[in-house]
Structure formats: structure tokens, C-alpha cells
PDB file of N, CA and C in Angstrom:
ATOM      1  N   UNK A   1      50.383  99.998  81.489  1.00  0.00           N
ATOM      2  CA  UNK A   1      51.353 100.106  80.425  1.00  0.00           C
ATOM      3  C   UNK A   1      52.125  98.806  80.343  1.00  0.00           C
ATOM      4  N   UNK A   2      52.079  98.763  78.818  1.00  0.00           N
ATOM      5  CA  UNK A   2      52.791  97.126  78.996  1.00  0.00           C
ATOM      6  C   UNK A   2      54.105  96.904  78.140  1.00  0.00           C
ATOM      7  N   UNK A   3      55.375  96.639  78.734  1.00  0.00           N
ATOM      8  CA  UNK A   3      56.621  96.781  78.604  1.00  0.00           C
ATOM      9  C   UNK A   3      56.849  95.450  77.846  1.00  0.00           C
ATOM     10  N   UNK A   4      57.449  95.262  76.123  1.00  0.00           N
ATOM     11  CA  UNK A   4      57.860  94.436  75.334  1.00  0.00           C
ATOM     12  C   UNK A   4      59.348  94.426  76.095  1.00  0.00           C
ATOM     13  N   UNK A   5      59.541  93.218  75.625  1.00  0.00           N
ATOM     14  CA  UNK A   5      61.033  92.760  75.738  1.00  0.00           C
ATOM     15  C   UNK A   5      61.964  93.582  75.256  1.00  0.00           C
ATOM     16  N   UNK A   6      61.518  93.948  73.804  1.00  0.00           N
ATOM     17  CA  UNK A   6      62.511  94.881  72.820  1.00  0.00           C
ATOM     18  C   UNK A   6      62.649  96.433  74.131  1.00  0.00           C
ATOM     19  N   UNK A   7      61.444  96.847  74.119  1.00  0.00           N
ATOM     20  CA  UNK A   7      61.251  98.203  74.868  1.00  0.00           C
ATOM     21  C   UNK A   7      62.439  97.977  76.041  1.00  0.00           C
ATOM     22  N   UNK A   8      62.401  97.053  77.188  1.00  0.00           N
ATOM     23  CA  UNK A   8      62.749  96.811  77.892  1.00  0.00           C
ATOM     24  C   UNK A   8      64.324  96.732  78.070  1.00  0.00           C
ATOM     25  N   UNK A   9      64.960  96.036  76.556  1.00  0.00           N
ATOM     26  CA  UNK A   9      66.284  96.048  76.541  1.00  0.00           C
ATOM     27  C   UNK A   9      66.957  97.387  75.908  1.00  0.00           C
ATOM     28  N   UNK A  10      66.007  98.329  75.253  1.00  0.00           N
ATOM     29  CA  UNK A  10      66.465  99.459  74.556  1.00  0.00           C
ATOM     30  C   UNK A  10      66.637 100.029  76.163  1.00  0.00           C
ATOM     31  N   UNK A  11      65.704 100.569  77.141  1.00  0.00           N
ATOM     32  CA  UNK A  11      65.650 101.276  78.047  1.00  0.00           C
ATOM     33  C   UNK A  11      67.170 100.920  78.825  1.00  0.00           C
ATOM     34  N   UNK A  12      67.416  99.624  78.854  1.00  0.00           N
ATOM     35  CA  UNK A  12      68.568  98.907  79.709  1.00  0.00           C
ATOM     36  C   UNK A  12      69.826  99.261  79.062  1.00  0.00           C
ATOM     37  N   UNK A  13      69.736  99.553  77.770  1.00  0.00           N
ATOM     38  CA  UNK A  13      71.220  99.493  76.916  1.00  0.00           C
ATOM     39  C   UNK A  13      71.429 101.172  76.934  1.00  0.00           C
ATOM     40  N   UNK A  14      70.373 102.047  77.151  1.00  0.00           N
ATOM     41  CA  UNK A  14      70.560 103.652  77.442  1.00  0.00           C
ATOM     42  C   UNK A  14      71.119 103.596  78.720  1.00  0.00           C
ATOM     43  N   UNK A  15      70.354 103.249  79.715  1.00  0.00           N
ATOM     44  CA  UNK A  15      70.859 103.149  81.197  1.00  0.00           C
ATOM     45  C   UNK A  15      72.561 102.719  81.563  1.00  0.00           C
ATOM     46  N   UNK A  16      72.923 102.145  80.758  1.00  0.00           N
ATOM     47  CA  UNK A  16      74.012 101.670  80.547  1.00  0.00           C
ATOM     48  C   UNK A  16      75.194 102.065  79.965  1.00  0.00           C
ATOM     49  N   UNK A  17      75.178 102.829  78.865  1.00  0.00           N
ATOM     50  CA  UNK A  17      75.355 103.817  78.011  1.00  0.00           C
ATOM     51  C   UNK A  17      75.631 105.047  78.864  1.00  0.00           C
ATOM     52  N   UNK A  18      74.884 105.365  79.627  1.00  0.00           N
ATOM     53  CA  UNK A  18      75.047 106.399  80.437  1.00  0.00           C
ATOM     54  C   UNK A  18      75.715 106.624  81.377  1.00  0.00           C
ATOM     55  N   UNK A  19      75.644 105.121  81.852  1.00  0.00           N
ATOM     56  CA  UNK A  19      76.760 105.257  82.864  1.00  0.00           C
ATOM     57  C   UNK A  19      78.138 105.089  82.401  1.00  0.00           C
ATOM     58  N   UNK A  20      78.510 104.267  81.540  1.00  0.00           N
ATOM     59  CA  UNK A  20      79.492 104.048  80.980  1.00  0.00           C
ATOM     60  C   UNK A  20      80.008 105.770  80.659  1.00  0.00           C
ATOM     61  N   UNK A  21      79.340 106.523  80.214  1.00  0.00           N
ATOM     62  CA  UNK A  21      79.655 107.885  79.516  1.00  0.00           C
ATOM     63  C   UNK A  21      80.223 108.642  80.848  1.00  0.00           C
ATOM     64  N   UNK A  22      79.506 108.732  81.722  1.00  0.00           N
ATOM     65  CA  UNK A  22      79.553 108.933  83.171  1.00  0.00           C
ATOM     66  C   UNK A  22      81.254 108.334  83.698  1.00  0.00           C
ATOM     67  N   UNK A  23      81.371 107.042  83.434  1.00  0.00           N
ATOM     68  CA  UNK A  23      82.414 106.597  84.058  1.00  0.00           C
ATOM     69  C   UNK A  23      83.404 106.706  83.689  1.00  0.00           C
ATOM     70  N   UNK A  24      83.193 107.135  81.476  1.00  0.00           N
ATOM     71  CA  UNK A  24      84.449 107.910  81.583  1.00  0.00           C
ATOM     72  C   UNK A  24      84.610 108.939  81.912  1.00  0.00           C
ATOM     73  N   UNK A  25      84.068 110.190  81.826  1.00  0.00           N
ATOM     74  CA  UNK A  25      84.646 111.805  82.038  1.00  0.00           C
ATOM     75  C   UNK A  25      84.584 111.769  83.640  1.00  0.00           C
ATOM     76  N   UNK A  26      84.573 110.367  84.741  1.00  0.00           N
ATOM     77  CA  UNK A  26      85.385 111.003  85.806  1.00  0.00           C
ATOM     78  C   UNK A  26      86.762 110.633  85.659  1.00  0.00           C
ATOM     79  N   UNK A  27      86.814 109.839  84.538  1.00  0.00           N
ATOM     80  CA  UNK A  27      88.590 109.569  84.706  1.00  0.00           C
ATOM     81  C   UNK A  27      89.294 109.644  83.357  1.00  0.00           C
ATOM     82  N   UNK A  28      88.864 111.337  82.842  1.00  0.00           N
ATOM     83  CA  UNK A  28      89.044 111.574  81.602  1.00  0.00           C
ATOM     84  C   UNK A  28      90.955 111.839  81.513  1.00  0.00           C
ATOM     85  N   UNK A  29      91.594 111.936  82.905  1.00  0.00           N
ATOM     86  CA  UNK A  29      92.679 112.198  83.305  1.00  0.00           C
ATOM     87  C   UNK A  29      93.702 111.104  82.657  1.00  0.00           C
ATOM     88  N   UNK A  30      93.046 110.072  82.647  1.00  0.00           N
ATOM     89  CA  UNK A  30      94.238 108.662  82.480  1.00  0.00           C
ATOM     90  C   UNK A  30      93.134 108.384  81.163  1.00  0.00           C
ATOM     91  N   UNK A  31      94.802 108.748  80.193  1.00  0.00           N
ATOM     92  CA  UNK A  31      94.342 108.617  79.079  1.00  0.00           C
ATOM     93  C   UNK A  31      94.018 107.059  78.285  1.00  0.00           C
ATOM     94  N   UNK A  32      94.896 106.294  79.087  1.00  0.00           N
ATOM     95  CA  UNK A  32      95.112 104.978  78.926  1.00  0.00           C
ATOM     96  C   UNK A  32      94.582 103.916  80.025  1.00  0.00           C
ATOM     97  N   UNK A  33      93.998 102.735  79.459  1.00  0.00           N
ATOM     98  CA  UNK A  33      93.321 101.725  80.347  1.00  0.00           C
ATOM     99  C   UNK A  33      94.421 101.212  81.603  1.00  0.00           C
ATOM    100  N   UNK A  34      95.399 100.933  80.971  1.00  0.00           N
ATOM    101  CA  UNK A  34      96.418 100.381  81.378  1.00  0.00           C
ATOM    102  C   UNK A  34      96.937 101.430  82.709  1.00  0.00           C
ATOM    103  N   UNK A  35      97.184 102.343  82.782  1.00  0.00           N
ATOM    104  CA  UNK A  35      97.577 103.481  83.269  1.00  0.00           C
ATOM    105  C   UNK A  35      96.370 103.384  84.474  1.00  0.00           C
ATOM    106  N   UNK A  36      95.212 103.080  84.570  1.00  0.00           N
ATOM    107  CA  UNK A  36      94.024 103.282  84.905  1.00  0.00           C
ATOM    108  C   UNK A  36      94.203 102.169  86.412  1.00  0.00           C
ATOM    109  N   UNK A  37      94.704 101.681  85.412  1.00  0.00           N
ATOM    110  CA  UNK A  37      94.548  99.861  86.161  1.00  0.00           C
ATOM    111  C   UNK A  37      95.659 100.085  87.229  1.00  0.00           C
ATOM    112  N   UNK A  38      96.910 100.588  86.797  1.00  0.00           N
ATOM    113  CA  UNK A  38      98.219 100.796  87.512  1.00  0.00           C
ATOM    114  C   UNK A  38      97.974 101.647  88.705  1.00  0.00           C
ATOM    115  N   UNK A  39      97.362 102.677  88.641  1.00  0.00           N
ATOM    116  CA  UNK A  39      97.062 103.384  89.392  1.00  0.00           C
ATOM    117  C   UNK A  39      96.215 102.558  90.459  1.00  0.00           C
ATOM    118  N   UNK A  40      95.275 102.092  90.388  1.00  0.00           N
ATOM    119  CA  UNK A  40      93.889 101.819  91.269  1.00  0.00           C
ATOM    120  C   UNK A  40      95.099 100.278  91.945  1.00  0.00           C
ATOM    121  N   UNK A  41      95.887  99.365  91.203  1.00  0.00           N
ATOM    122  CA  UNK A  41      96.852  98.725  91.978  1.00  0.00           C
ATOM    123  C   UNK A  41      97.686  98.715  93.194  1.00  0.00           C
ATOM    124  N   UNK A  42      97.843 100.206  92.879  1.00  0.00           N
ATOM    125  CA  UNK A  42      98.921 101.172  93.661  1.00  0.00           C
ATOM    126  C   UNK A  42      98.051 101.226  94.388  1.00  0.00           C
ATOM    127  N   UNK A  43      97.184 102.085  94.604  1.00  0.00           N
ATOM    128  CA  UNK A  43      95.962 102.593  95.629  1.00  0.00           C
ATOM    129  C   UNK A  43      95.629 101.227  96.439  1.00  0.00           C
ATOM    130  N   UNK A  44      95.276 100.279  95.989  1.00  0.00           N
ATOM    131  CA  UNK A  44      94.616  98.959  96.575  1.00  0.00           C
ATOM    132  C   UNK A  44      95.896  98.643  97.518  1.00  0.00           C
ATOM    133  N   UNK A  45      97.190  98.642  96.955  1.00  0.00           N
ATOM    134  CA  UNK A  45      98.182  97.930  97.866  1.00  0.00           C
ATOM    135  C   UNK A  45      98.757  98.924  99.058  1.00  0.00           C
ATOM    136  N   UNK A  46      98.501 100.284  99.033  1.00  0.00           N
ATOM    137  CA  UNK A  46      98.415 101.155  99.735  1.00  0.00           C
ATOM    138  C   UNK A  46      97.401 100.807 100.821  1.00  0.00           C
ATOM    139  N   UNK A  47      96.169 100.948 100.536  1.00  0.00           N
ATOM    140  CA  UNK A  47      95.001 100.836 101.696  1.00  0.00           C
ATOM    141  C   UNK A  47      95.530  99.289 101.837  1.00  0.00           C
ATOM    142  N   UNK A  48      95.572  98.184 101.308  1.00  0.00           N
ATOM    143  CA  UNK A  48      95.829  96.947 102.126  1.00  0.00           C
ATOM    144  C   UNK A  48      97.230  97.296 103.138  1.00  0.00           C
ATOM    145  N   UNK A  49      98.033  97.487 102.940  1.00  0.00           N
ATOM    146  CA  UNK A  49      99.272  98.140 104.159  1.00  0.00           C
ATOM    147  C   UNK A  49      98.823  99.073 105.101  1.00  0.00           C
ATOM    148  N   UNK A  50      98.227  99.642 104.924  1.00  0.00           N
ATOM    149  CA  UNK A  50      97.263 100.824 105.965  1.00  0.00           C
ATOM    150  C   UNK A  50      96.732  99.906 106.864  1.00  0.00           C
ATOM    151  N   UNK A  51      95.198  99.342 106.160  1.00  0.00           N
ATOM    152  CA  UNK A  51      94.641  98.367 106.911  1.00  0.00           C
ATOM    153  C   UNK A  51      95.428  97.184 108.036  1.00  0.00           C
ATOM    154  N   UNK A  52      96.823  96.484 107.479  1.00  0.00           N
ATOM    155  CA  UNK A  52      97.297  95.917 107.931  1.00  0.00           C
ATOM    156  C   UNK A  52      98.155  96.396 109.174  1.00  0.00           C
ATOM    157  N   UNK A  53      98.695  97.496 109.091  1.00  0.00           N
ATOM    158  CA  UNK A  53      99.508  98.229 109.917  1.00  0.00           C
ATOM    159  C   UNK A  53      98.520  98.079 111.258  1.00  0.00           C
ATOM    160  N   UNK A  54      97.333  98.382 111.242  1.00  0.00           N
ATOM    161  CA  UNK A  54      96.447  98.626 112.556  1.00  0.00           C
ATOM    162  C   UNK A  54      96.870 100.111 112.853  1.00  0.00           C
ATOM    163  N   UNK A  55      96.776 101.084 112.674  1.00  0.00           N
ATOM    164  CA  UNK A  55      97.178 102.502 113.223  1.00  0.00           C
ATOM    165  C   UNK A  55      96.052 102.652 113.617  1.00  0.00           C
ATOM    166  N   UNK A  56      95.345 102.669 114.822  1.00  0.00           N
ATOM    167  CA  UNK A  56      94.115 102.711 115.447  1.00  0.00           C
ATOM    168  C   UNK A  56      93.907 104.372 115.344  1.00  0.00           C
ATOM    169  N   UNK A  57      94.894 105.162 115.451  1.00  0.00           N
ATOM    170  CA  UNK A  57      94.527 106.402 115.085  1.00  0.00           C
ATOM    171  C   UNK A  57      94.291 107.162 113.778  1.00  0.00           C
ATOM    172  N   UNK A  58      94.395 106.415 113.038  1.00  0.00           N
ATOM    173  CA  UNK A  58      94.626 106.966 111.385  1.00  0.00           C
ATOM    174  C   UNK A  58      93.306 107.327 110.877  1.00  0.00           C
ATOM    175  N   UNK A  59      92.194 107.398 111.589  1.00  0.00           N
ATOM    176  CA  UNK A  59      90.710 107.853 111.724  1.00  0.00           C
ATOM    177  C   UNK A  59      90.289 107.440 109.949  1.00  0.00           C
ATOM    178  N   UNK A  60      89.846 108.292 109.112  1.00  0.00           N
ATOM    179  CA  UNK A  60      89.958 108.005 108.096  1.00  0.00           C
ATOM    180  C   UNK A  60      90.872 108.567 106.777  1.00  0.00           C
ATOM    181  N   UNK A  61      91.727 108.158 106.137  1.00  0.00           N
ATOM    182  CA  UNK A  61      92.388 108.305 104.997  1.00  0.00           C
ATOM    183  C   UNK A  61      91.555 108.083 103.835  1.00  0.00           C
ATOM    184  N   UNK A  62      92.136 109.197 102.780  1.00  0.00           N
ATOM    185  CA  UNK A  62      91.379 108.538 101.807  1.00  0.00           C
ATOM    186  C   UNK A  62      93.009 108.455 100.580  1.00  0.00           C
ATOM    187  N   UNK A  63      93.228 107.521 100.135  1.00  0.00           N
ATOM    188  CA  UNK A  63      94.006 107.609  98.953  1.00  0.00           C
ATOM    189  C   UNK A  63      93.449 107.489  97.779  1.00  0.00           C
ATOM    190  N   UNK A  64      94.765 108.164  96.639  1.00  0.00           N
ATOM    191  CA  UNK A  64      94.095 108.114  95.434  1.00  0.00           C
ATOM    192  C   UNK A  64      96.077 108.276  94.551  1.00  0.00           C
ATOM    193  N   UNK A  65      96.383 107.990  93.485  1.00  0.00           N
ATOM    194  CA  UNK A  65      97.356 107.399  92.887  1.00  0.00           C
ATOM    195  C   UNK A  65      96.894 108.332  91.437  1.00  0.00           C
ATOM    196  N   UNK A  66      97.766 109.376  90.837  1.00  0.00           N
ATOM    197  CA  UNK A  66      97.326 109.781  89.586  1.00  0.00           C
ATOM    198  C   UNK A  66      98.059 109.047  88.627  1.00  0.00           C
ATOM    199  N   UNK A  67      97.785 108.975  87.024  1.00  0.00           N
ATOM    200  CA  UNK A  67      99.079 108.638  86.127  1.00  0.00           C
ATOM    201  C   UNK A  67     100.377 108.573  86.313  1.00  0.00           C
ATOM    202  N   UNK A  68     101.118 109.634  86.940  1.00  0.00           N
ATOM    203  CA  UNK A  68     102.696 109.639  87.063  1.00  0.00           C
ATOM    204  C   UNK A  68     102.706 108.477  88.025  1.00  0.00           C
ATOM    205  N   UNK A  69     102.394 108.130  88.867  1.00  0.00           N
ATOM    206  CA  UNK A  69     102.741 107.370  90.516  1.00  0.00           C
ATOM    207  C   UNK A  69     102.802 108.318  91.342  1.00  0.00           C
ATOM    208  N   UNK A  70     101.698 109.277  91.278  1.00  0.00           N
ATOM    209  CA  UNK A  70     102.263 110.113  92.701  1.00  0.00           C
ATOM    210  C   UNK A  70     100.906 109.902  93.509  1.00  0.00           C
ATOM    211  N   UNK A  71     101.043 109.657  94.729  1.00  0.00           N
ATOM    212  CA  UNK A  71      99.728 109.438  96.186  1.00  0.00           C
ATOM    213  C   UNK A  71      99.876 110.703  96.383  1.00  0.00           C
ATOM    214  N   UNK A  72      98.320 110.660  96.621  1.00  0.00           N
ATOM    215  CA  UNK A  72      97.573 111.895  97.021  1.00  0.00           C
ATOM    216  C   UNK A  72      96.773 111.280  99.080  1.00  0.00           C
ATOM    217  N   UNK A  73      97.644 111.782  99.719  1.00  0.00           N
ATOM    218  CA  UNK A  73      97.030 111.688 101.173  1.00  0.00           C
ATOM    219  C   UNK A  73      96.003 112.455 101.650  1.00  0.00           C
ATOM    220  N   UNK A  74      94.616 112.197 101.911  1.00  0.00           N
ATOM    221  CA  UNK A  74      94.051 113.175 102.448  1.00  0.00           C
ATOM    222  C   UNK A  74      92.646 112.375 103.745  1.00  0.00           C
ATOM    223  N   UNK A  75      92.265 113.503 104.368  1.00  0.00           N
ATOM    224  CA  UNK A  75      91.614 112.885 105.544  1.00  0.00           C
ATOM    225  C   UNK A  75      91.736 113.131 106.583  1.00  0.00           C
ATOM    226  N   UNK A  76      92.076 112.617 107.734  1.00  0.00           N
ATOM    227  CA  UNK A  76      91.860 112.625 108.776  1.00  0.00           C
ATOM    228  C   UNK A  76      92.647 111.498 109.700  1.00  0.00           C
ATOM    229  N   UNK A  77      93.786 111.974 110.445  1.00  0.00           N
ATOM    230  CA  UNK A  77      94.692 111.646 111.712  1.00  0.00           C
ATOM    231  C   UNK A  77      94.398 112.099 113.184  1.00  0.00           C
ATOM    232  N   UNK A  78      94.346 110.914 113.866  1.00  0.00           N
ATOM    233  CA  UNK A  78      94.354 111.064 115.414  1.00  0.00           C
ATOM    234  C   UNK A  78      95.800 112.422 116.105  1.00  0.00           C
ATOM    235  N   UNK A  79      96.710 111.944 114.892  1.00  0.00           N
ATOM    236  CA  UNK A  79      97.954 112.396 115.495  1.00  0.00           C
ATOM    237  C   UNK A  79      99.273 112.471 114.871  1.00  0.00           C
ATOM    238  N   UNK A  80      99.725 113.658 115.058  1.00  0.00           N
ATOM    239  CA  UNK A  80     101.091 113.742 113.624  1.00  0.00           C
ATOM    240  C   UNK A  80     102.198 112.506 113.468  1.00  0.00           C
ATOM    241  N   UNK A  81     101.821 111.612 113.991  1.00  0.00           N
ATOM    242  CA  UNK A  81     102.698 110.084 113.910  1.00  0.00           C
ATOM    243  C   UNK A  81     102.044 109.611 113.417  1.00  0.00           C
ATOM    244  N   UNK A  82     100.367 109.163 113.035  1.00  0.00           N
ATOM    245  CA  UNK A  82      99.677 108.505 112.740  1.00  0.00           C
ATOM    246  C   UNK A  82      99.735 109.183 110.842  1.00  0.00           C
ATOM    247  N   UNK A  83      99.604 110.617 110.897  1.00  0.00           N
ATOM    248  CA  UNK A  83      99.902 110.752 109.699  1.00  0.00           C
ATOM    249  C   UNK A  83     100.960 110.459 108.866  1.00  0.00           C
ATOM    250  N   UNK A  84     102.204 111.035 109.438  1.00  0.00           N
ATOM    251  CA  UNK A  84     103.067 110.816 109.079  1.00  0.00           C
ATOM    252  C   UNK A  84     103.760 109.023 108.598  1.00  0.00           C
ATOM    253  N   UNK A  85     103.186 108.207 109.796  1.00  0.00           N
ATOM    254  CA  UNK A  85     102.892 106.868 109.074  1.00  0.00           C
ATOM    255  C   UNK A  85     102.538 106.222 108.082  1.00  0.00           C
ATOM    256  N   UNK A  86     101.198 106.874 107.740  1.00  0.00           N
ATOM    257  CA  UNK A  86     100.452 106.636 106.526  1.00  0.00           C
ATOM    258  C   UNK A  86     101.543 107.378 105.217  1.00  0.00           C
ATOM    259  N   UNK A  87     102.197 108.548 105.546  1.00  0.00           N
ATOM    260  CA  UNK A  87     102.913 108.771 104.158  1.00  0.00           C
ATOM    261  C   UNK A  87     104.025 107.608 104.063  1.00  0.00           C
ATOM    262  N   UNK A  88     105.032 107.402 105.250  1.00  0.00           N
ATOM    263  CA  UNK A  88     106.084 106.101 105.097  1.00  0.00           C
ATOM    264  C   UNK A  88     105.758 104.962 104.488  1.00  0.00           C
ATOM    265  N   UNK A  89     103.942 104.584 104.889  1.00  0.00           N
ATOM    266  CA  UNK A  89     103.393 103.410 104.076  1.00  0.00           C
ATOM    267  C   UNK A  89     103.527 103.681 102.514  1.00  0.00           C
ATOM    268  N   UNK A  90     102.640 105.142 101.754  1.00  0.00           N
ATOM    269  CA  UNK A  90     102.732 104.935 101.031  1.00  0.00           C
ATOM    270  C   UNK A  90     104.128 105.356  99.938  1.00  0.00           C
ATOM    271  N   UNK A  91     104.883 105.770 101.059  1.00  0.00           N
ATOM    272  CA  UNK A  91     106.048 105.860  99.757  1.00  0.00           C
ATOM    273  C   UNK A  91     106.940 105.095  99.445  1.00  0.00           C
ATOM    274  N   UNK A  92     106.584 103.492 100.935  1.00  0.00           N
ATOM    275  CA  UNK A  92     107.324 102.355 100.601  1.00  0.00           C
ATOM    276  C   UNK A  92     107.118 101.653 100.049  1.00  0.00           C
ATOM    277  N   UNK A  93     105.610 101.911  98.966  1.00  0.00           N
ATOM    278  CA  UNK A  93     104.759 100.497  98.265  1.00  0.00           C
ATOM    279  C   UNK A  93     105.478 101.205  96.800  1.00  0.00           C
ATOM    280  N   UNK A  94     105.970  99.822  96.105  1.00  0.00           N
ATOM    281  CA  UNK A  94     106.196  99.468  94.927  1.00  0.00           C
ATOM    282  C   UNK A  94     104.912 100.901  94.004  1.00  0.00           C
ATOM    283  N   UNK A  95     105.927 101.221  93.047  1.00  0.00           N
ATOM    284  CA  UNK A  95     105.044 101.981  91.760  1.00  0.00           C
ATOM    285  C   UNK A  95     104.933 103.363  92.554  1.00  0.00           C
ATOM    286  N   UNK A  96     105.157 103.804  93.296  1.00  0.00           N
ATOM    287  CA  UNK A  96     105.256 105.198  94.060  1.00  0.00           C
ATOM    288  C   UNK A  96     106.365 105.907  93.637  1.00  0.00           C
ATOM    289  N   UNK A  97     105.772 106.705  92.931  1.00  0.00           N
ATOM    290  CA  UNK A  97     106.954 108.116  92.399  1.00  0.00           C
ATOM    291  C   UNK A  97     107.142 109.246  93.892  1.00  0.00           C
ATOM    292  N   UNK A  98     106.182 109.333  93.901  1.00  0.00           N
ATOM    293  CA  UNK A  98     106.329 110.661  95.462  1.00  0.00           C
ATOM    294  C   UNK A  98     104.493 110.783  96.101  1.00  0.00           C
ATOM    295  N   UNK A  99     104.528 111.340  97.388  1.00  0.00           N
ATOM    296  CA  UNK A  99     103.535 111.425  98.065  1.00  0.00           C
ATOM    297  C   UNK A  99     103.334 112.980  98.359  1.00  0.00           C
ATOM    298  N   UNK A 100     101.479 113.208  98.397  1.00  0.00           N
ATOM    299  CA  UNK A 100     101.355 114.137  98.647  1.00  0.00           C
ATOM    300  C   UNK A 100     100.798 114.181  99.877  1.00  0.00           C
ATOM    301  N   UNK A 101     101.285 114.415 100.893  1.00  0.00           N
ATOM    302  CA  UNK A 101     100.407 114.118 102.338  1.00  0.00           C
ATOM    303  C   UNK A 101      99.971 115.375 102.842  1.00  0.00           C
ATOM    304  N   UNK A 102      98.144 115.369 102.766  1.00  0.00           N
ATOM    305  CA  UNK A 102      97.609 116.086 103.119  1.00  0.00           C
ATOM    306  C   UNK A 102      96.091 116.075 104.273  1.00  0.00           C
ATOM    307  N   UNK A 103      96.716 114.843 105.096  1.00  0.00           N
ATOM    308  CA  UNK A 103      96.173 114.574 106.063  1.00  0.00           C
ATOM    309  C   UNK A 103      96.106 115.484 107.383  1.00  0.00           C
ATOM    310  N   UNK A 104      95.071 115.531 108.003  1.00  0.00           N
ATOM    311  CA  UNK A 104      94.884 116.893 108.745  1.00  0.00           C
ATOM    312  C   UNK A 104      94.903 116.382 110.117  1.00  0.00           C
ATOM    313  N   UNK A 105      95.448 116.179 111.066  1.00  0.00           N
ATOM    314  CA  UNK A 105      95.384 116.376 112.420  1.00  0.00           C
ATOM    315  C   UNK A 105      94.643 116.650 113.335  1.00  0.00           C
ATOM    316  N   UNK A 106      93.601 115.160 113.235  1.00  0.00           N
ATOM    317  CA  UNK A 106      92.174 115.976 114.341  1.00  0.00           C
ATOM    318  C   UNK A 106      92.378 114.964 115.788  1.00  0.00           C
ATOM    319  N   UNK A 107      92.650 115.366 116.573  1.00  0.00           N
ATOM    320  CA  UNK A 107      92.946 114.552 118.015  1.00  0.00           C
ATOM    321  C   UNK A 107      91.184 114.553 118.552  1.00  0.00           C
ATOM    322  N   UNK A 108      90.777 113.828 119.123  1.00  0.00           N
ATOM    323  CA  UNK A 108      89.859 113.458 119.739  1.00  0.00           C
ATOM    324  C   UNK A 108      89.055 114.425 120.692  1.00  0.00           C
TER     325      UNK A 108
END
């Protein structure tokens, strides 16, 4: 079977298309680009303060930042200081309305 150029870029511009369609309805939530961007800012400067802190116990966190400014904590702590850390981080970073800390307490 022998693939034209044309064929080739139609197949590429569906593939593409699709994902794009895909990439919006997971973030059909933030209605606005801008809003989008603010959020994932927040989140980035969050995990860079995490990362930096070194909390060797903070096992894995996962954050996430909705439209309003509110952090969503979830994951996995060595230890109720280690969690509780991770919320002080994120409710001291700039653009933080309130935290939801729902990090779970797994000791070793």
C-alpha cells in the first residue's frame, strides 16, 4: 500500500484533531485559557517548593490547583508532619485561595 503525501497529512491532521478534542473535555472545567495557565503556575510553583524543601518522607504527592485557587493535596506521607508540611507549602505559595489536604499517612 502506497501512502501519498496528501493521504499522509489528512491521516496526521485527524490524529491531531483528536487529540486536541481529547485535551479539551479533560479540562472542560476552566472555562478560560488564561485561568488554565494560572492554575498549572500555581501547581508548578507548589511542586518546585515541595521538591526544594527535601521532605524525604513526603513519599508521593500529587497536586492539582482548580479555577478559584484552591490546592487539592492528595497521595501519600511517611508521616503526619510530612503531610501537614506539604499543606504549609502550599498555602504559602502566592495565588492560593485555600488547601484541600488529603494526603494519607502511610509509614513504612
Amino acid at each position: 500500500m502506497k501512502l501519498t503525501l496528501a493521504t499522509a497529512v489528512l491521516v496526521t491532521a485527524g490524529m491531531l484533531a483528536g487529540a486536541a478534542v481529547y485535551a479539551q473535555d479533560a479540562d472542560v472545567d476552566r472555562s478560560h485559557p488564561k485561568a488554565f495557565v494560572k492554575d498549572s503556575v500555581v501547581t508548578t510553583k507548589i511542586k518546585s517548593k515541595l521538591a526544594a524543601d527535601h521532605i524525604a518522607s513526603l513519599g508521593k504527592i500529587h497536586v492539582d490547583t482548580d479555577a478559584d485557587g484552591v490546592v487539592w493535596l492528595s497521595g501519600s506521607a511517611r508521616s503526619q508532619a510530612a503531610a501537614d508540611r506539604a499543606g504549609d507549602i502550599a498555602r504559602d505559595t502566592d495565588g492560593v485561595r485555600g488547601v484541600k489536604n488529603h494526603i494519607k499517612v502511610e509509614p513504612e
